[in-house]
PDB file of N, CA and C in Angstrom:
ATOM      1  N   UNK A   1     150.776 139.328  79.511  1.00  0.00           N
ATOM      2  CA  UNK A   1     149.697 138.780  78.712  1.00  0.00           C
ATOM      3  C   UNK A   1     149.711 137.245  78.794  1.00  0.00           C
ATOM      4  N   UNK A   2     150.858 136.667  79.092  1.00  0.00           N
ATOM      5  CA  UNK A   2     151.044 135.183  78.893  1.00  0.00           C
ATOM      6  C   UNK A   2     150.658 135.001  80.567  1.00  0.00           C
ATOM      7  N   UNK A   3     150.647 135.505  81.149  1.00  0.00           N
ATOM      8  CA  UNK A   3     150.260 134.584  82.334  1.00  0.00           C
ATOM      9  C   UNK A   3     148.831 134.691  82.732  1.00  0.00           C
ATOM     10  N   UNK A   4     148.069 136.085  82.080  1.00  0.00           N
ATOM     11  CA  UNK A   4     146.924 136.192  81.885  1.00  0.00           C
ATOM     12  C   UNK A   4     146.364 134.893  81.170  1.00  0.00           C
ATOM     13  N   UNK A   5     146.836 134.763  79.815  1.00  0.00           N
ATOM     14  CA  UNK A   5     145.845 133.659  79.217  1.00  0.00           C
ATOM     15  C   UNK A   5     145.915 132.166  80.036  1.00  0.00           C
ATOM     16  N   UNK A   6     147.287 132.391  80.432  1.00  0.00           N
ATOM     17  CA  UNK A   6     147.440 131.051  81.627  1.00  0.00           C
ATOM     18  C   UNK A   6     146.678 131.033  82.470  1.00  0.00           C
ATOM     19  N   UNK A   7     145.902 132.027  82.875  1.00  0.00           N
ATOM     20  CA  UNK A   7     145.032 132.191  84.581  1.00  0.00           C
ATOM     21  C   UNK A   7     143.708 131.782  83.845  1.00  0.00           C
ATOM     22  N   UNK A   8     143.021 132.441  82.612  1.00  0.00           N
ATOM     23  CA  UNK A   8     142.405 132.235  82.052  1.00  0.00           C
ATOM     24  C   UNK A   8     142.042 130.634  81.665  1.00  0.00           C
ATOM     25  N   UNK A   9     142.880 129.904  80.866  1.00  0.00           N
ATOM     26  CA  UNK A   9     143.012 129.112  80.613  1.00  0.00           C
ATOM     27  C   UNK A   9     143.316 127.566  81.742  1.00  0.00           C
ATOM     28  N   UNK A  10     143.440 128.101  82.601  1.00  0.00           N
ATOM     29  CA  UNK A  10     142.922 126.959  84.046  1.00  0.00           C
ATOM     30  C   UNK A  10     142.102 127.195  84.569  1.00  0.00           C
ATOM     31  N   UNK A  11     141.111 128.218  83.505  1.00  0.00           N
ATOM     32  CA  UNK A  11     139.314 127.890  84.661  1.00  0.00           C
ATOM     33  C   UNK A  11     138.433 126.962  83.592  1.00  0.00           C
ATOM     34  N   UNK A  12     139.293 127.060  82.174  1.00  0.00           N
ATOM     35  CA  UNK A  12     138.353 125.683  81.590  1.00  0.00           C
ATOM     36  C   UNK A  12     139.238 125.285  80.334  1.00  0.00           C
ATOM     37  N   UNK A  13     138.999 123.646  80.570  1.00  0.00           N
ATOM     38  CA  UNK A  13     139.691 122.965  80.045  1.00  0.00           C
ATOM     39  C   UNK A  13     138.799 122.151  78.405  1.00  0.00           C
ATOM     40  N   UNK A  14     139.859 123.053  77.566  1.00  0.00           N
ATOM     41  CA  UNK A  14     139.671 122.593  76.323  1.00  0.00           C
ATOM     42  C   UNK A  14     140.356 121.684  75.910  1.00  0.00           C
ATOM     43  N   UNK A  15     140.186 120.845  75.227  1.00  0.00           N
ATOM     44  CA  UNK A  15     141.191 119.702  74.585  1.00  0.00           C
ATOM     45  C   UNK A  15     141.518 120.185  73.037  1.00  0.00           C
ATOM     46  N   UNK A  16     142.531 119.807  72.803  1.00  0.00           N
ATOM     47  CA  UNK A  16     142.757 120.199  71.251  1.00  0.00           C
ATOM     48  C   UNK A  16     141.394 120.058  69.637  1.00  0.00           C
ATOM     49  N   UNK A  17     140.791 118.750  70.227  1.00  0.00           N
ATOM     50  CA  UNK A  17     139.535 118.975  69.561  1.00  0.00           C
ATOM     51  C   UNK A  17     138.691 120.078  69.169  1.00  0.00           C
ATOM     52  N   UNK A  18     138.102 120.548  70.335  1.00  0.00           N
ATOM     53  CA  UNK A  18     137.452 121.604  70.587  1.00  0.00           C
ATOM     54  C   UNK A  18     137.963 122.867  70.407  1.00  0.00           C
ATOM     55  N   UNK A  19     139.585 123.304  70.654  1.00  0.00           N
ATOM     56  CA  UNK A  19     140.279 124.235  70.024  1.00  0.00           C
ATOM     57  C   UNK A  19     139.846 124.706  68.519  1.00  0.00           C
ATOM     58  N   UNK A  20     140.365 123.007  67.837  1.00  0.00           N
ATOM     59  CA  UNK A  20     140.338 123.068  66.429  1.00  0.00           C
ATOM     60  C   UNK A  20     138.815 123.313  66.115  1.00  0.00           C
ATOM     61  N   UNK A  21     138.070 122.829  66.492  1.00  0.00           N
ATOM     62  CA  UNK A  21     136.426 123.553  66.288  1.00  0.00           C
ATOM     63  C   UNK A  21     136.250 124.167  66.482  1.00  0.00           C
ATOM     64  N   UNK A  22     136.553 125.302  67.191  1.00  0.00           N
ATOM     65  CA  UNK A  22     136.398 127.282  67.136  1.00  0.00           C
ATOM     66  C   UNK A  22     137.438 127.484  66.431  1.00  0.00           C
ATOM     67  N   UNK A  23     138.371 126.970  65.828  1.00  0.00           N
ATOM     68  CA  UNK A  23     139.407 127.446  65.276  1.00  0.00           C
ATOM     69  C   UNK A  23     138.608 127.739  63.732  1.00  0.00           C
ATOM     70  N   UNK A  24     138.443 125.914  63.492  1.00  0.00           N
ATOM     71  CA  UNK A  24     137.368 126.149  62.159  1.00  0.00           C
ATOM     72  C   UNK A  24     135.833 127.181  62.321  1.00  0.00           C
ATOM     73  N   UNK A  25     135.597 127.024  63.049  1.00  0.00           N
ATOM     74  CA  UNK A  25     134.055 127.888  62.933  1.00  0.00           C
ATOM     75  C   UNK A  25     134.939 129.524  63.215  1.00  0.00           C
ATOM     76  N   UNK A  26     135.816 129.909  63.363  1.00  0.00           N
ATOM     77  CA  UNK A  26     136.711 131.315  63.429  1.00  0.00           C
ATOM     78  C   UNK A  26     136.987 131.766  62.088  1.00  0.00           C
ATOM     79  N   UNK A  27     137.484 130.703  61.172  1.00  0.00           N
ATOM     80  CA  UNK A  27     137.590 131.382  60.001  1.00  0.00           C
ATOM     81  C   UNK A  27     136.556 131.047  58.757  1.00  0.00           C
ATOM     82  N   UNK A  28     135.443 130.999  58.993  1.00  0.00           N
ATOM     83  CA  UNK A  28     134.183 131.049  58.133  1.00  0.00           C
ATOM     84  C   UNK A  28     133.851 129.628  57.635  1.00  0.00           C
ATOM     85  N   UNK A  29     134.354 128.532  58.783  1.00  0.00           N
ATOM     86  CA  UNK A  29     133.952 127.289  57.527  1.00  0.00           C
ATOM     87  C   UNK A  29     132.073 126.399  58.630  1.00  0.00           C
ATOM     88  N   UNK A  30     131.782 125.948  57.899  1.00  0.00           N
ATOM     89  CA  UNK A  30     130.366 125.839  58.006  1.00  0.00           C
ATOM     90  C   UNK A  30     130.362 124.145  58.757  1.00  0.00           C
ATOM     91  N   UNK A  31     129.486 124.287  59.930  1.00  0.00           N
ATOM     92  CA  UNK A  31     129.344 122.968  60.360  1.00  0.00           C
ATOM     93  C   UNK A  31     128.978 121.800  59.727  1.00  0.00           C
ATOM     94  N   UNK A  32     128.884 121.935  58.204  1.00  0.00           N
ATOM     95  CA  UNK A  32     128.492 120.865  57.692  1.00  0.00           C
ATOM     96  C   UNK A  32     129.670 120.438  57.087  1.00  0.00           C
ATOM     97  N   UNK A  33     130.557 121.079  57.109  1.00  0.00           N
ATOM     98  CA  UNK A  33     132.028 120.732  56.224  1.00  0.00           C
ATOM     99  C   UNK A  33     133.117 120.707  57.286  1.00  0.00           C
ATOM    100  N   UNK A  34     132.986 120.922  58.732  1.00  0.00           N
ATOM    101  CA  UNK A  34     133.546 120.138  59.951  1.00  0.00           C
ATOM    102  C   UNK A  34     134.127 118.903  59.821  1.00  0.00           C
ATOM    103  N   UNK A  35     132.910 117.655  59.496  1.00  0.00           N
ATOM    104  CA  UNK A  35     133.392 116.271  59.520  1.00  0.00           C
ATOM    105  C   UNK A  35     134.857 116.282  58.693  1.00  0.00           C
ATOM    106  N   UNK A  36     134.952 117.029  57.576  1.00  0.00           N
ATOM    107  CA  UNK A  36     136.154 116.449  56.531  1.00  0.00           C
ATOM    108  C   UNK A  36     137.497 117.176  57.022  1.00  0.00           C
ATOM    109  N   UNK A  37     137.069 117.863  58.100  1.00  0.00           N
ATOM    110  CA  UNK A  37     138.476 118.654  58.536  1.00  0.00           C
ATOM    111  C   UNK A  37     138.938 117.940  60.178  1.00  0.00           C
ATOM    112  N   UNK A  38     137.251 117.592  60.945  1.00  0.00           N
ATOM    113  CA  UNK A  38     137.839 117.406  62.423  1.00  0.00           C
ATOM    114  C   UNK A  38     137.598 115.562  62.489  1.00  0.00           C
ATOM    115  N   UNK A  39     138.145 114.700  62.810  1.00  0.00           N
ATOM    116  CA  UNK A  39     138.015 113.133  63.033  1.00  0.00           C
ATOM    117  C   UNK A  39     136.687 113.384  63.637  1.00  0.00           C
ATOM    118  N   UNK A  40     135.663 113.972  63.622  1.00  0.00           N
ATOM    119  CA  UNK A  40     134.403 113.328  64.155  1.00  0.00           C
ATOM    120  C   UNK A  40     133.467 113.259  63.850  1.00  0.00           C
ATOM    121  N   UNK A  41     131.997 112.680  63.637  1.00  0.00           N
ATOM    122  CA  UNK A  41     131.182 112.790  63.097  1.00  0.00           C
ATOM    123  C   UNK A  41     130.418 114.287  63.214  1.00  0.00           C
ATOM    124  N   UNK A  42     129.478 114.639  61.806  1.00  0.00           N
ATOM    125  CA  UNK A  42     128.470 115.524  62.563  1.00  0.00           C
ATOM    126  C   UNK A  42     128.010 115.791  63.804  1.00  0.00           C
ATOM    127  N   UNK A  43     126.881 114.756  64.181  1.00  0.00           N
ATOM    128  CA  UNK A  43     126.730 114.713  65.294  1.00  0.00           C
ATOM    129  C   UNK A  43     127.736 114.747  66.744  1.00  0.00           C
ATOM    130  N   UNK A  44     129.142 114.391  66.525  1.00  0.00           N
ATOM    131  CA  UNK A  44     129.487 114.612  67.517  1.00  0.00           C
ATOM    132  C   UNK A  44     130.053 115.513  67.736  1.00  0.00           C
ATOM    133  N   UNK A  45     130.413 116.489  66.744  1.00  0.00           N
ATOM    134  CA  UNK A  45     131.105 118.076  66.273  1.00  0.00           C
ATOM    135  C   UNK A  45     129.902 118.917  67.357  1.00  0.00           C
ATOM    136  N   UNK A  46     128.634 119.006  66.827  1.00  0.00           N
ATOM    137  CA  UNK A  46     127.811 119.152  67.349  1.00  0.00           C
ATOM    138  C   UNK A  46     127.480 119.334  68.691  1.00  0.00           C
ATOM    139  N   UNK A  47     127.808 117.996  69.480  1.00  0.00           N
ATOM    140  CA  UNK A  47     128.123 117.607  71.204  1.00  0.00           C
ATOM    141  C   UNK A  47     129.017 118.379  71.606  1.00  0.00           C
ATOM    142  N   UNK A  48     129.985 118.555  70.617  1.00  0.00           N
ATOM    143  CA  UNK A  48     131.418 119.315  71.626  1.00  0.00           C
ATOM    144  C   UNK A  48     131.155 120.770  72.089  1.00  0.00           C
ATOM    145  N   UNK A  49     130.580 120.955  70.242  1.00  0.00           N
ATOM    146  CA  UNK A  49     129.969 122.702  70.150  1.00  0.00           C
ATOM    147  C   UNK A  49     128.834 123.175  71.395  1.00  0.00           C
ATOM    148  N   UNK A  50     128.011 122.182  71.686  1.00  0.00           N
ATOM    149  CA  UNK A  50     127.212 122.949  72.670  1.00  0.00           C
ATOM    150  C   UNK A  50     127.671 122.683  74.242  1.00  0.00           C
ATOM    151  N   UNK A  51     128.648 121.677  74.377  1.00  0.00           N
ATOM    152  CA  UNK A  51     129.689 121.343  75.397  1.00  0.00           C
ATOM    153  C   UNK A  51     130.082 122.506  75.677  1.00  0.00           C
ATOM    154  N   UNK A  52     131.239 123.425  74.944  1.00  0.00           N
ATOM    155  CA  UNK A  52     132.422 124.214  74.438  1.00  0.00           C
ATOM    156  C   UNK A  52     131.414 125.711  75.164  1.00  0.00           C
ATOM    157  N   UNK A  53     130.016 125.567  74.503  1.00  0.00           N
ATOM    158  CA  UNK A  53     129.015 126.839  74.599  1.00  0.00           C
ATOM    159  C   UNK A  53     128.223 126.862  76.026  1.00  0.00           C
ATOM    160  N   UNK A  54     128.464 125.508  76.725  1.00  0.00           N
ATOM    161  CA  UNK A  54     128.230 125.666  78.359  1.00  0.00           C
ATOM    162  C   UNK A  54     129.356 125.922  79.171  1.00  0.00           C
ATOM    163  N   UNK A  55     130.347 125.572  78.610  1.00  0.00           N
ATOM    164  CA  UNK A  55     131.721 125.940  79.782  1.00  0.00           C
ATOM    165  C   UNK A  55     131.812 127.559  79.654  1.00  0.00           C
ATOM    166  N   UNK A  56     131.403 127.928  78.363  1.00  0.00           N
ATOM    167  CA  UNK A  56     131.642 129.547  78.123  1.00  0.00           C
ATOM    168  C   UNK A  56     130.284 130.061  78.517  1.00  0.00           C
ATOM    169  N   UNK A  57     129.838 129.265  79.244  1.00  0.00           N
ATOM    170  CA  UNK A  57     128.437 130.489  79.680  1.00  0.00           C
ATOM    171  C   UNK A  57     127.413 130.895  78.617  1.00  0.00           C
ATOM    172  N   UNK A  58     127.527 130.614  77.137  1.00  0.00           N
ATOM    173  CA  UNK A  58     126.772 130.920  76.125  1.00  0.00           C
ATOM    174  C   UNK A  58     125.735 130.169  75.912  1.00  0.00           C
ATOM    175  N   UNK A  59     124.412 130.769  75.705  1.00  0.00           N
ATOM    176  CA  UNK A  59     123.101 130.466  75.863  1.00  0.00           C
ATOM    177  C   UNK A  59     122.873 130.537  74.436  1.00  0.00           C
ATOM    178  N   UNK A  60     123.716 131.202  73.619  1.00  0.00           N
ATOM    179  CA  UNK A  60     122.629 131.610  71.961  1.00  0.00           C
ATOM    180  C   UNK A  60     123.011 130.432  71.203  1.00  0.00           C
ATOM    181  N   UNK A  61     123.071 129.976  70.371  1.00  0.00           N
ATOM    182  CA  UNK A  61     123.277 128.608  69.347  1.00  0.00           C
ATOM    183  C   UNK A  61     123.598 129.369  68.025  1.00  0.00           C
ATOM    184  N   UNK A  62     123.824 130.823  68.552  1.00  0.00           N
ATOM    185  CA  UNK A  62     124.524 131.488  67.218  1.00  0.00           C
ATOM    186  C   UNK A  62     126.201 131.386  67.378  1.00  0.00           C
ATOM    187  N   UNK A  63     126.634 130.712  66.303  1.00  0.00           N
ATOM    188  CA  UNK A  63     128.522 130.558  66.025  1.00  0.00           C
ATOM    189  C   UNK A  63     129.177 131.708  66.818  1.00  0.00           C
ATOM    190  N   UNK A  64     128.395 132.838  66.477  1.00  0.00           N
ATOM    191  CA  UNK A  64     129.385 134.385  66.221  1.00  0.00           C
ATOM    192  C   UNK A  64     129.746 134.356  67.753  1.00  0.00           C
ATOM    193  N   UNK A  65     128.409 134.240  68.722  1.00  0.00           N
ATOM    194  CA  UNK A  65     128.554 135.120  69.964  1.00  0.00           C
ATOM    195  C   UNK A  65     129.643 133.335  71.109  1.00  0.00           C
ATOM    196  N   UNK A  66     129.649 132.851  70.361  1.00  0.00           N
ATOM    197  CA  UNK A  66     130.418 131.378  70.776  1.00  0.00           C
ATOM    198  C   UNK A  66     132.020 131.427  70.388  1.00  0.00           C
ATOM    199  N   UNK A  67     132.431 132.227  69.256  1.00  0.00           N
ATOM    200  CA  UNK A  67     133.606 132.387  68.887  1.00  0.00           C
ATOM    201  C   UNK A  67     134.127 133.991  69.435  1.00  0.00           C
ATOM    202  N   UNK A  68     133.346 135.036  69.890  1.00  0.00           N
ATOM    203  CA  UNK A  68     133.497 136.065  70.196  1.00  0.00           C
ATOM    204  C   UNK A  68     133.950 136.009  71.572  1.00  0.00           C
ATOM    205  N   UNK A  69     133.208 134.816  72.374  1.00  0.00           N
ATOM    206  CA  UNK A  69     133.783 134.704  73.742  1.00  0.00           C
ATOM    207  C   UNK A  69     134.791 134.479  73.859  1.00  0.00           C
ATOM    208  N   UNK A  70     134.637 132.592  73.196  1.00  0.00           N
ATOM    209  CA  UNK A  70     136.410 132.262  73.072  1.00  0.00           C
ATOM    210  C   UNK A  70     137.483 132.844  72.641  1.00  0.00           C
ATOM    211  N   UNK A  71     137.076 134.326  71.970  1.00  0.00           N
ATOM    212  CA  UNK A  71     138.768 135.086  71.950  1.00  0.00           C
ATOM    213  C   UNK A  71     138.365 136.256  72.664  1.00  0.00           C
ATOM    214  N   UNK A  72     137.549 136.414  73.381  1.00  0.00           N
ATOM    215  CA  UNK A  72     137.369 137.070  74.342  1.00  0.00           C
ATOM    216  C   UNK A  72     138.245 136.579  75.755  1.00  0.00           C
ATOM    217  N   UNK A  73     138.180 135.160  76.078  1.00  0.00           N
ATOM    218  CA  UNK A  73     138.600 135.045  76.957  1.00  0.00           C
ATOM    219  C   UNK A  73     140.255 134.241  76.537  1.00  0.00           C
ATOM    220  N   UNK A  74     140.810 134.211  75.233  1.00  0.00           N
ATOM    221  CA  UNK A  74     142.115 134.127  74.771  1.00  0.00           C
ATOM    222  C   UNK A  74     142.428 132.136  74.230  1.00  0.00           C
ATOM    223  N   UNK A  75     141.507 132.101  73.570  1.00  0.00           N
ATOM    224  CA  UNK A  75     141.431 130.887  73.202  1.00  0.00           C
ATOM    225  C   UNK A  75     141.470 131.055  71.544  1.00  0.00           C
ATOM    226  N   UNK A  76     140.844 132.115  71.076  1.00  0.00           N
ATOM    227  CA  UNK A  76     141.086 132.561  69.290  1.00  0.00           C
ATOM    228  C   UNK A  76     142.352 133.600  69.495  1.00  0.00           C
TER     229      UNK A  76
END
């Protein structure tokens, strides 16, 4: 399993930022209450999120099917 998420995990490169932002949007907290948990502004929470939702191939701007991938492919 560990070398799986390793194979996985060198076709796209997350930075700890972006971790911690599916981490928070994983356990029910709301993009408007982001800023007080991640160092970045709204708007740039925002940038990462639809960043994060092109490396994963995700087209919808719905949270669910954006956090379903990322532990789909072993990142949650």
């Amino acid at each position: 399993m560990k070398i799986i998420r390793n194979e996985i995990a060198n076709e796209y490169t997350l930075d700890d930022i972006d971790r911690k932002i599916l981490y928070e949007l994983s356990i029910g907290n709301k993009m408007k209450k982001l800023p007080e948990v991640i160092p970045l502004s709204f708007a740039g929470i925002q940038k990462r999120k639809r960043q994060i939702a092109k490396i994963f191939g995700v087209d919808s701007h719905d949270d669910r099917e954006l956090i379903l991938t990322a532990r789909n492919k072993g990142f949650l």
